[in-house]
Protein backbone atom coordinates (compact mmCIF):
# COMPACT_ATOMS: atom_id res chain seq x y z
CA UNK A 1 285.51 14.58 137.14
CA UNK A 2 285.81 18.01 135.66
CA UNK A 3 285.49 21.48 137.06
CA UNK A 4 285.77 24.03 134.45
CA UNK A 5 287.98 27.09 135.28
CA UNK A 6 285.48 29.67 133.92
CA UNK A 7 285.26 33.14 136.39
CA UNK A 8 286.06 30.46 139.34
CA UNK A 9 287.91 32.02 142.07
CA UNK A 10 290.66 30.03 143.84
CA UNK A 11 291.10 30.95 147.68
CA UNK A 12 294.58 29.78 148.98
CA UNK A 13 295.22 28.91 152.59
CA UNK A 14 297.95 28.79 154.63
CA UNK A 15 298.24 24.87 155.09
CA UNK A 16 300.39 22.72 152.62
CA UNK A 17 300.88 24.31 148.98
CA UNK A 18 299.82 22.24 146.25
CA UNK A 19 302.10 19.36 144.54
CA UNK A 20 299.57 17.79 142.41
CA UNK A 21 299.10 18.51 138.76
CA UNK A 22 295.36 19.01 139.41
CA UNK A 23 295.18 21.97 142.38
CA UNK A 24 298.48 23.60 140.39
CA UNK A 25 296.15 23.72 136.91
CA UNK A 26 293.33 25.32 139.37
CA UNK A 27 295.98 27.81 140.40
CA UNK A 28 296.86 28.80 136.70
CA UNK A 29 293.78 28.98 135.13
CA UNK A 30 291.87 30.79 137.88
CA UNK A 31 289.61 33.97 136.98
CA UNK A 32 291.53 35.29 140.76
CA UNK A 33 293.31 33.87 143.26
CA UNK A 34 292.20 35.78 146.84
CA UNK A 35 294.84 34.89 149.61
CA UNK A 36 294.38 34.32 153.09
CA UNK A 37 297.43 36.54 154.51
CA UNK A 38 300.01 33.54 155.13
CA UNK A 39 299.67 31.91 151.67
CA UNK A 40 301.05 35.12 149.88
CA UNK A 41 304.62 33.94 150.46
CA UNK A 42 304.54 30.39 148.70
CA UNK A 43 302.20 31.92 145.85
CA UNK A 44 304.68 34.43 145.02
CA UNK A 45 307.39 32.40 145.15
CA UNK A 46 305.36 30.11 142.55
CA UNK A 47 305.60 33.32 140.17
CA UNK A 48 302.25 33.57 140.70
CA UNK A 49 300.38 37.07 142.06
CA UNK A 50 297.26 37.57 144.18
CA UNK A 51 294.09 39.30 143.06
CA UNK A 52 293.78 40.31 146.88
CA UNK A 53 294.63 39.46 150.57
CA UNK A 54 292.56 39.03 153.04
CA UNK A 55 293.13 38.17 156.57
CA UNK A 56 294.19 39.70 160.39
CA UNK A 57 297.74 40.33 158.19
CA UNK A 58 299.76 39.09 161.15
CA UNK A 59 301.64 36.11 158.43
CA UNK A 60 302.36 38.96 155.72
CA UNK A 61 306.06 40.20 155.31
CA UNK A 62 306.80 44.19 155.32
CA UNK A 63 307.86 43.29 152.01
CA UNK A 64 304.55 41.66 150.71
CA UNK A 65 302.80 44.76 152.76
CA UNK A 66 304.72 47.14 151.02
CA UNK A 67 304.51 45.10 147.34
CA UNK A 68 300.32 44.52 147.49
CA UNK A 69 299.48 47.74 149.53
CA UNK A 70 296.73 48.15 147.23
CA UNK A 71 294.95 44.64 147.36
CA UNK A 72 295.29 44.37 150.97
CA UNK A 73 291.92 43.38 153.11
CA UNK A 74 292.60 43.49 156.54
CA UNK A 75 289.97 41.54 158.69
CA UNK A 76 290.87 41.69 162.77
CA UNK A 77 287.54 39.51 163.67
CA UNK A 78 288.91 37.33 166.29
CA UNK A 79 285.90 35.11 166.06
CA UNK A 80 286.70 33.54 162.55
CA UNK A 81 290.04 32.18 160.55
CA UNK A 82 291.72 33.40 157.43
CA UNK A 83 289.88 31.10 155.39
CA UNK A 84 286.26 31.71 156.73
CA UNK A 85 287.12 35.58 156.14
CA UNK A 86 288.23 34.95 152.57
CA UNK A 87 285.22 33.68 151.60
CA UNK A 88 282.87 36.00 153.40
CA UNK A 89 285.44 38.64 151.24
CA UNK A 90 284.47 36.55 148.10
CA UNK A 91 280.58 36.40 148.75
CA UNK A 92 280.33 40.12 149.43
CA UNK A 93 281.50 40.59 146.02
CA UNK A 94 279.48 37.80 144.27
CA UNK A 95 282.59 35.37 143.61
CA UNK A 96 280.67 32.51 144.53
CA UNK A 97 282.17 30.18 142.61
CA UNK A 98 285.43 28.97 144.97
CA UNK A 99 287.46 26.43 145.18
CA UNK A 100 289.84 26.22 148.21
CA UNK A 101 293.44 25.04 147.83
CA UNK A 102 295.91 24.91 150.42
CA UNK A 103 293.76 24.01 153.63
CA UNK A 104 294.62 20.95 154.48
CA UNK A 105 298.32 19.62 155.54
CA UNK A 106 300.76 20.86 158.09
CA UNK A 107 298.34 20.81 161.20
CA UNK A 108 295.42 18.09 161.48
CA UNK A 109 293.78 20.60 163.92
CA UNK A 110 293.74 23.15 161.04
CA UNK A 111 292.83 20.57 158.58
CA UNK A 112 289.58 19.15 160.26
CA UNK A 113 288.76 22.64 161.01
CA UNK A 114 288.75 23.62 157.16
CA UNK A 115 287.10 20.69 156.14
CA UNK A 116 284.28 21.00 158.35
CA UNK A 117 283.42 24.60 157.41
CA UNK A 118 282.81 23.55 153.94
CA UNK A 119 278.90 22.95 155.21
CA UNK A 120 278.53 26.02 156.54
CA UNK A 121 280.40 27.94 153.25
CA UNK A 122 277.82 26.01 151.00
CA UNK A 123 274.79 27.76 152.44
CA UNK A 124 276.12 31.27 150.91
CA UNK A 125 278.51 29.53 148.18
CA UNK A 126 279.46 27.37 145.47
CA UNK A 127 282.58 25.43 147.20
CA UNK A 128 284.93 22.30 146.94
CA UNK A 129 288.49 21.98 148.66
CA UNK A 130 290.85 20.31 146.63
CA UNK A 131 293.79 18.41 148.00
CA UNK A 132 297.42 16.72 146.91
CA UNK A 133 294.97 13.18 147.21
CA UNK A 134 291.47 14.32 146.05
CA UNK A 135 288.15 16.34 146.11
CA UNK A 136 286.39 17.33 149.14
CA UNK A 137 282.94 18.75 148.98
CA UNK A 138 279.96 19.10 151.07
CA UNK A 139 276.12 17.56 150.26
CA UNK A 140 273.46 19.77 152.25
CA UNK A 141 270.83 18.14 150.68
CA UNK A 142 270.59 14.37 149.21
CA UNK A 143 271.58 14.37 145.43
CA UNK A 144 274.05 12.48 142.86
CA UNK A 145 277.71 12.91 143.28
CA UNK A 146 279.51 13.16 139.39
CA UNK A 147 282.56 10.40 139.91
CA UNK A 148 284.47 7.69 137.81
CA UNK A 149 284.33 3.77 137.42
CA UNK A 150 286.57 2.49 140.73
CA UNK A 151 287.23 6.55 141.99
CA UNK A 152 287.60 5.68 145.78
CA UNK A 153 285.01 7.39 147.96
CA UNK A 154 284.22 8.45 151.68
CA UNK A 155 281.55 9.77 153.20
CA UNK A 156 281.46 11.42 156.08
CA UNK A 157 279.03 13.39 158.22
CA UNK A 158 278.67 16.31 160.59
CA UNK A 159 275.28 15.04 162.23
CA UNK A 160 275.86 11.70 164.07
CA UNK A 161 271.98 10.99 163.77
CA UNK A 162 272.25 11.41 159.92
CA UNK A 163 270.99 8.32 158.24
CA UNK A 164 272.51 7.31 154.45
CA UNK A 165 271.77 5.21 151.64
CA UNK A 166 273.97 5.13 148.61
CA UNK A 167 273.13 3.97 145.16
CA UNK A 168 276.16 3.50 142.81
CA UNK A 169 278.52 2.54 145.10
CA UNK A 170 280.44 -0.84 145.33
CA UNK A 171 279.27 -1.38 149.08
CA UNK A 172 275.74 -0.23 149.62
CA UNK A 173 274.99 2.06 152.47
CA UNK A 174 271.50 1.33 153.21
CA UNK A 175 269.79 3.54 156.06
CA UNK A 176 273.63 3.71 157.94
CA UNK A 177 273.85 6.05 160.46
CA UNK A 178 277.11 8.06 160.38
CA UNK A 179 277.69 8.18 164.42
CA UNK A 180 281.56 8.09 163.89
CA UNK A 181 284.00 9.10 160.95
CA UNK A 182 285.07 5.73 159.66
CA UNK A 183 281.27 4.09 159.20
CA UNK A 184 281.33 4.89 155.17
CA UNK A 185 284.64 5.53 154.64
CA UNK A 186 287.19 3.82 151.91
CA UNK A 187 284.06 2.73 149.45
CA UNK A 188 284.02 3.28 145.86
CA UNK A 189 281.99 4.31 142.91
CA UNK A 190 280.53 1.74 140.59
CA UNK A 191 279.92 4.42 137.40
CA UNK A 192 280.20 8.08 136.64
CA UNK A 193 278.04 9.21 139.20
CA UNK A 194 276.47 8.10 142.32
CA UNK A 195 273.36 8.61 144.58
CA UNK A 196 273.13 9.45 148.37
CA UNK A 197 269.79 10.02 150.21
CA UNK A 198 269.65 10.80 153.83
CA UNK A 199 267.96 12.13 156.37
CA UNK A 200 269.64 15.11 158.89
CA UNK A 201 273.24 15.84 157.50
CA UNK A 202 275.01 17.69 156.27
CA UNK A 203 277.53 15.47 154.48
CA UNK A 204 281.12 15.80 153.46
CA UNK A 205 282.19 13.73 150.68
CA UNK A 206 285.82 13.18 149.56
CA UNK A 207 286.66 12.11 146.16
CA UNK A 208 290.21 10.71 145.78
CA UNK A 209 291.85 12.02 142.52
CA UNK A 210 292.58 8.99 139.41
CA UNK A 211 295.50 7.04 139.42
């Protein structure tokens, strides 16, 4: 599975930096990089500088305030994260083509939280999370998933009334409905893409990175 880099923007969060070879490309060959405020300090000391910041600032050094005064976006909405502003931030100015690194590790709380909002990010724009492990991206409406001969998949859903079926994967999901987290988890594709048809939804699917 490819994603080309092309005027994609990366948006780094403030959970576990990336280790793997594929979010670390994303990081070097993004069109921008937009920061929520904590991740500044682990991109910089990557050697790597942020298009812009964007957050309530409360992570960000007098240092880093002093050193990106002029790509600063403070945000003080109390009703909304760092990473939920940095994509509103991105939207406004029609970067709609993100991919989130760095939202998932160091707190599950914070972890299911990002992962979730995918759905909600997709209705405005185009968005997968990458991992250290894989791909996670969000299905609002049924539709073939690009993937690999034996690429280990889940499926998971934020509607416990959704119903699946699955063509292309090694164990069929025929009219399941996803009323906990683990029902069509660990499968696995069968080919370079696969098919999932359902009813309700939305889904999140997570696509664990080649061996």
């Amino acid at each position: 599975m490819k994603y080309y880099m092309i005027d994609k923007t990366i948006i780094l969060a403030d959970g576990s930096f990336p280790q793997h070879e594929i979010p670390l490309k994303y990081l070097r060959e993004a069109a921008r990089i937009v920061c929520c405020d904590g991740s500044v300090k682990n991109l910089v000391s990557a050697g790597i500088e942020p298009y812009a910041i964007v957050g309530d600032m409360d992570s960000l050094s007098e240092d880093l305030t002093a050193r990106f005064a002029g790509r600063l976006f403070p945000d003080d909405d109390q009703e909304t994260n760092d990473l939920t502003k940095a994509v509103k931030w991105c939207s406004k100015r029609d970067y709609k083509d993100i991919i989130i690194l760095g939202a998932t590790g160091k707190r599950e709380d914070h972890t299911l939280g990002n992962i979730s909002l995918l759905a909600d990010y997709a209705k405005d724009v185009s968005v997968i999370m990458v991992s250290d492990t894989g791909i996670i991206r969000p299905l609002l409406e049924p539709g073939k998933v690009f993937s690999f001969p034996g690429q280990q998949v889940s499926v998971f859903s934020l509607d416990p009334h959704a119903e699946v079926t699955s063509r292309g994967l090694k164990y069929k999901i025929d009219r399941l409905r996803l009323n906990s987290w683990w029902r069509a988890s660990l499968n696995e594709s069968s080919g370079d893409q696969f098919e999932l048809s359902f009813t309700g939804g939305p889904l999140i699917i997570f696509l664990k990175f080649r061996e």
